[in-house]
Protein backbone atom coordinates (compact mmCIF):
# COMPACT_ATOMS: atom_id res chain seq x y z
CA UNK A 1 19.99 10.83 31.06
CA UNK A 2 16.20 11.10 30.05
CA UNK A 3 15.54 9.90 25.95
CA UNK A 4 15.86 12.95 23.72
CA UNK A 5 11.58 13.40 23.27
CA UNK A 6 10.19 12.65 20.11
CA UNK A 7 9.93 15.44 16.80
CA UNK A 8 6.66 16.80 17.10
CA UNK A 9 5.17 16.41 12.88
CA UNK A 10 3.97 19.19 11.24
CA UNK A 11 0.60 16.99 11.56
CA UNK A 12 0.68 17.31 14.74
CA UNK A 13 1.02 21.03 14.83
CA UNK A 14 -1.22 21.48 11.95
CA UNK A 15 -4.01 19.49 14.70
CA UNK A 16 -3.07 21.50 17.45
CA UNK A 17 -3.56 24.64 15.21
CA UNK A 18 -6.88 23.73 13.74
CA UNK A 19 -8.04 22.86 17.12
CA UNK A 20 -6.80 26.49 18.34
CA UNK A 21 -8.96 27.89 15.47
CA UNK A 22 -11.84 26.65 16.27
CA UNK A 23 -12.01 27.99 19.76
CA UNK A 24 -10.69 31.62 18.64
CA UNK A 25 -10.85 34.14 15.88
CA UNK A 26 -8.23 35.35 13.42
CA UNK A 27 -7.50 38.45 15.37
CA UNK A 28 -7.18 36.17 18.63
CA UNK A 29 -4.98 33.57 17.35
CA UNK A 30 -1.50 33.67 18.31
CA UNK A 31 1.50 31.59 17.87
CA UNK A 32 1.71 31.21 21.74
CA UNK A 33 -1.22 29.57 21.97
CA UNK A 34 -1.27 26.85 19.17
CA UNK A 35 2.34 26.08 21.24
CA UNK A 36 0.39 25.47 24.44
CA UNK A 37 -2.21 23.71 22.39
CA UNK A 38 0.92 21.29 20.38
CA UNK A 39 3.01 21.21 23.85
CA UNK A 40 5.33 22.79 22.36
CA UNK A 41 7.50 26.62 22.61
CA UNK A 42 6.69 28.66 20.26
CA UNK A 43 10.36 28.90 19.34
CA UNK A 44 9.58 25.72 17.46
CA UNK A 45 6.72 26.69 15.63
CA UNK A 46 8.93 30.17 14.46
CA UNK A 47 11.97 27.71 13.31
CA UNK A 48 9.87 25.24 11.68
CA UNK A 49 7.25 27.99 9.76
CA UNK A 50 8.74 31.18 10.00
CA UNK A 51 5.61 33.26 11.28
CA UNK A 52 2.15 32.61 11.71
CA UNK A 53 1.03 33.35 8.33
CA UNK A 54 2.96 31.11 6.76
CA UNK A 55 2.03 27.99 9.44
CA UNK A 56 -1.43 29.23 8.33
CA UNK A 57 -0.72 28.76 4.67
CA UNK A 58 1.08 25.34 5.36
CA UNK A 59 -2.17 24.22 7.19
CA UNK A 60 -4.16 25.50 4.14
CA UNK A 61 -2.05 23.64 1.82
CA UNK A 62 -2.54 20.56 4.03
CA UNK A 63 -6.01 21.02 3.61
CA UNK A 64 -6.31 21.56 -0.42
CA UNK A 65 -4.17 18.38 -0.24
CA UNK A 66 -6.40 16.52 2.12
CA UNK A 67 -9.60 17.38 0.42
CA UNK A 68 -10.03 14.67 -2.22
CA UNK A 69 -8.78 12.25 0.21
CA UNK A 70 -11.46 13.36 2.65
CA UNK A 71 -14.54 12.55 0.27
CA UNK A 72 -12.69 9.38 -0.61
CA UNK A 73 -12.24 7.94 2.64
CA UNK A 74 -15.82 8.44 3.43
CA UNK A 75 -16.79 6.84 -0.47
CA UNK A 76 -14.33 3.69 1.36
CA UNK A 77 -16.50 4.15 4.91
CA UNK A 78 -19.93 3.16 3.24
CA UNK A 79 -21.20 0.79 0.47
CA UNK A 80 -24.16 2.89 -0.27
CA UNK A 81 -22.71 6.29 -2.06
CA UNK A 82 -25.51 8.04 -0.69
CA UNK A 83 -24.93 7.47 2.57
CA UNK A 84 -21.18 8.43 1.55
CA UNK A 85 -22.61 12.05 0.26
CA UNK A 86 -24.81 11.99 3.51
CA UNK A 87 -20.90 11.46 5.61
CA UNK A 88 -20.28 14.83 3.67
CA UNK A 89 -22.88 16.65 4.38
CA UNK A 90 -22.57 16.22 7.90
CA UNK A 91 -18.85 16.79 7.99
CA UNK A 92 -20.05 20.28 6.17
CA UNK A 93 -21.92 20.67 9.65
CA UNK A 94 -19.30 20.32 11.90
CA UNK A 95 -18.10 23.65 10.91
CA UNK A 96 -21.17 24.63 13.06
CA UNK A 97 -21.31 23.27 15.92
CA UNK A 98 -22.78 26.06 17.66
CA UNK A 99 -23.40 29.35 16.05
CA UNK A 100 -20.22 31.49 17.74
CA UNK A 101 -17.97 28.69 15.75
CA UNK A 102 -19.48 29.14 12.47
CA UNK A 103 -19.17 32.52 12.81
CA UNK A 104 -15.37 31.92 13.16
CA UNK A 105 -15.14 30.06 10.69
CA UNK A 106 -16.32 32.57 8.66
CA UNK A 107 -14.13 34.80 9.29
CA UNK A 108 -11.26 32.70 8.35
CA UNK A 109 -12.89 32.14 5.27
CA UNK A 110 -12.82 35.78 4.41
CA UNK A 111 -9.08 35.21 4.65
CA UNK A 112 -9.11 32.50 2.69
CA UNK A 113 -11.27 34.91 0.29
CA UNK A 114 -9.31 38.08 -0.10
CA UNK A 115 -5.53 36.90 0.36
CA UNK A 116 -4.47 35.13 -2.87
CA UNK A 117 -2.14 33.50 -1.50
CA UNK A 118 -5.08 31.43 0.68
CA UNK A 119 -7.07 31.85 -2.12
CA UNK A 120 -5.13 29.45 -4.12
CA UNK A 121 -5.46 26.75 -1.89
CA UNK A 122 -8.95 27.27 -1.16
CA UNK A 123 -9.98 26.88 -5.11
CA UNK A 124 -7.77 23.77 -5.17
CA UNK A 125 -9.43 22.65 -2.26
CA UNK A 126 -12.99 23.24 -3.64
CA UNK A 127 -12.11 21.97 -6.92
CA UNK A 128 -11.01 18.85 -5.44
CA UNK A 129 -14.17 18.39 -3.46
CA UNK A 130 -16.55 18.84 -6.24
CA UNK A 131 -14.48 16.14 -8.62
CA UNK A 132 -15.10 13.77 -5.58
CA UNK A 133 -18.92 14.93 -4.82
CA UNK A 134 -19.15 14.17 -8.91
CA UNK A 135 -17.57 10.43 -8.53
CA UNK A 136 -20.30 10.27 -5.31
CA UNK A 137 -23.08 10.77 -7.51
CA UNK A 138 -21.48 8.80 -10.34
CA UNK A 139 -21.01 5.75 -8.14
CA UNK A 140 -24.64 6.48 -6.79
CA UNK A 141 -25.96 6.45 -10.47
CA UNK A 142 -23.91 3.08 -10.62
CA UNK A 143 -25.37 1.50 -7.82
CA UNK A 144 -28.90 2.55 -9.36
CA UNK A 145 -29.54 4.74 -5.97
CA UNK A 146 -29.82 7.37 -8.77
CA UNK A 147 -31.50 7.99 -11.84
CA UNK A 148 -29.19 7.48 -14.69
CA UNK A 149 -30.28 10.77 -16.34
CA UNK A 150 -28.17 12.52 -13.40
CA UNK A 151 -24.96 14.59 -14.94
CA UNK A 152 -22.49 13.94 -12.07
CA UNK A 153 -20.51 16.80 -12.29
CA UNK A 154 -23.75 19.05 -12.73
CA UNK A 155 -25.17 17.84 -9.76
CA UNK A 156 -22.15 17.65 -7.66
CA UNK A 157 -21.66 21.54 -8.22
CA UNK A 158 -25.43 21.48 -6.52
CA UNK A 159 -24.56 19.99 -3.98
CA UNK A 160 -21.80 21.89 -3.44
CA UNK A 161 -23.91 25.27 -3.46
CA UNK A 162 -26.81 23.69 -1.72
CA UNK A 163 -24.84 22.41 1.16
CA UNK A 164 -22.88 26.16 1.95
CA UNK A 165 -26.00 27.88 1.23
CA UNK A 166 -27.98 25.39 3.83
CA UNK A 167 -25.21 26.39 6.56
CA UNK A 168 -25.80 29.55 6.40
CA UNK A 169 -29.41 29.50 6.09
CA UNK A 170 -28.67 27.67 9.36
CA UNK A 171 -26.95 30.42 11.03
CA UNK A 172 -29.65 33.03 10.06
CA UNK A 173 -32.49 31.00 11.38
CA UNK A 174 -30.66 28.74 14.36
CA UNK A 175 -33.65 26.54 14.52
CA UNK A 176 -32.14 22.78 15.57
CA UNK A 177 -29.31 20.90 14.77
CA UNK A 178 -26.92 22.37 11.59
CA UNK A 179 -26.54 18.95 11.08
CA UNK A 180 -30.01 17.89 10.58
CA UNK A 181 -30.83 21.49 8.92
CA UNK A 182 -27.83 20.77 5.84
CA UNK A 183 -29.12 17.01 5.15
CA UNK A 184 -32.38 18.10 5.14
CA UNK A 185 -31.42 20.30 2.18
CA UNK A 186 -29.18 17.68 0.61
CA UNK A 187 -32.18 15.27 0.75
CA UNK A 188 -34.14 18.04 -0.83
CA UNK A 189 -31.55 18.57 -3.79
CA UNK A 190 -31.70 14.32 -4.51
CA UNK A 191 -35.27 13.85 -3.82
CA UNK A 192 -35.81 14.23 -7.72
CA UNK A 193 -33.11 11.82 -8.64
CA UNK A 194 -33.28 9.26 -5.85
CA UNK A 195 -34.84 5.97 -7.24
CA UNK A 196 -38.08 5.09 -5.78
CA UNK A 197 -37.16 3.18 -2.51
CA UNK A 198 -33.71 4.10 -2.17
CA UNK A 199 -32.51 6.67 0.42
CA UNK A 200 -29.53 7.78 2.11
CA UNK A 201 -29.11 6.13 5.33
CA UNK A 202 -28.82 8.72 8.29
């Protein structure tokens, strides 16, 4: 008699529907699908979620949860917080890999915009994000990579702006990388505060 296989996590599925997202739109998406993605029926997604909009929720939840973790892991990833907000700013540009998949991402976001449900994760997922940009640029103006006039949480809301202003800047213009487009920005928003000599590594 074969072992009885392993519980998939909700990790797992929450991977396996992220990674469905990214190749399809909202109106695309189906529970069948992020099964075949998760090897998985989609019996067990039903039983373990309910429906897809609440596995969609769950995954949004994950995400709000996530978010501080995210910025910092990267903070833990490089001794030079600049470089650390530089890890963010690309990370903002992998939403884009290609226009087509910033466009749906978008339209998740509008979602995320106009259901309050997903709304309340979102906002505790940007708030989040901004209190770790703000101990970025805190640490930054600790390690003297930044002028110590710099108001962390004031700049950190900057950055935030900048950085989902600069992708979409991106996808009106589609010249180069998104990548190289967003930290061009970012460097643009420090240039005043960077200490002579100091950059953010690329």
């Amino acid at each position: 008699m074969s072992p009885r296989p392993r519980k998939v996590t909700d990790d797992q599925l929450f991977a396996a529907t992220h990674a469905v997202m990214n190749r399809v739109g909202p109106g695309e998406l189906t529970l069948a699908a992020i099964a075949r993605e998760a090897g998985v029926t989609a019996a067990v997604l039903v039983h373990r979620f309910g429906s897809k909009r609440a596995l969609l929720l769950a995954l949004a939840e994950s995400f709000a949860e996530g978010s501080g973790e995210l910025v910092a892991g990267l903070a833990k990833q490089h001794a030079s917080p600049l470089a650390a907000l530089g890890a963010y700013a690309d990370c903002m540009a992998g939403l884009a890999p290609s226009p087509a998949a910033f466009a749906r991402s978008l339209s998740y976001l509008q979602i995320d915009l106009t259901d309050p449900d997903f709304r309340t994760h979102l906002v505790r997922q940007a708030r989040a994000t901004r209190a770790g940009l703000a101990r970025l640029v805190d640490a930054a103006v600790g390690a003297g990579e930044l002028t110590p006039d710099v108001e962390p949480k004031r700049l950190a809301r900057t950055i935030e702006a900048v950085l989902g202003g600069s992708l979409l800047s991106w996808a009106f213009y589609q010249e180069g990388r998104a990548s190289r487009w967003v930290r061009r920005d970012l460097e643009a928003v420090l240039a005043p505060y960077v200490v002579k000599g100091r950059r953010s590594k690329k």
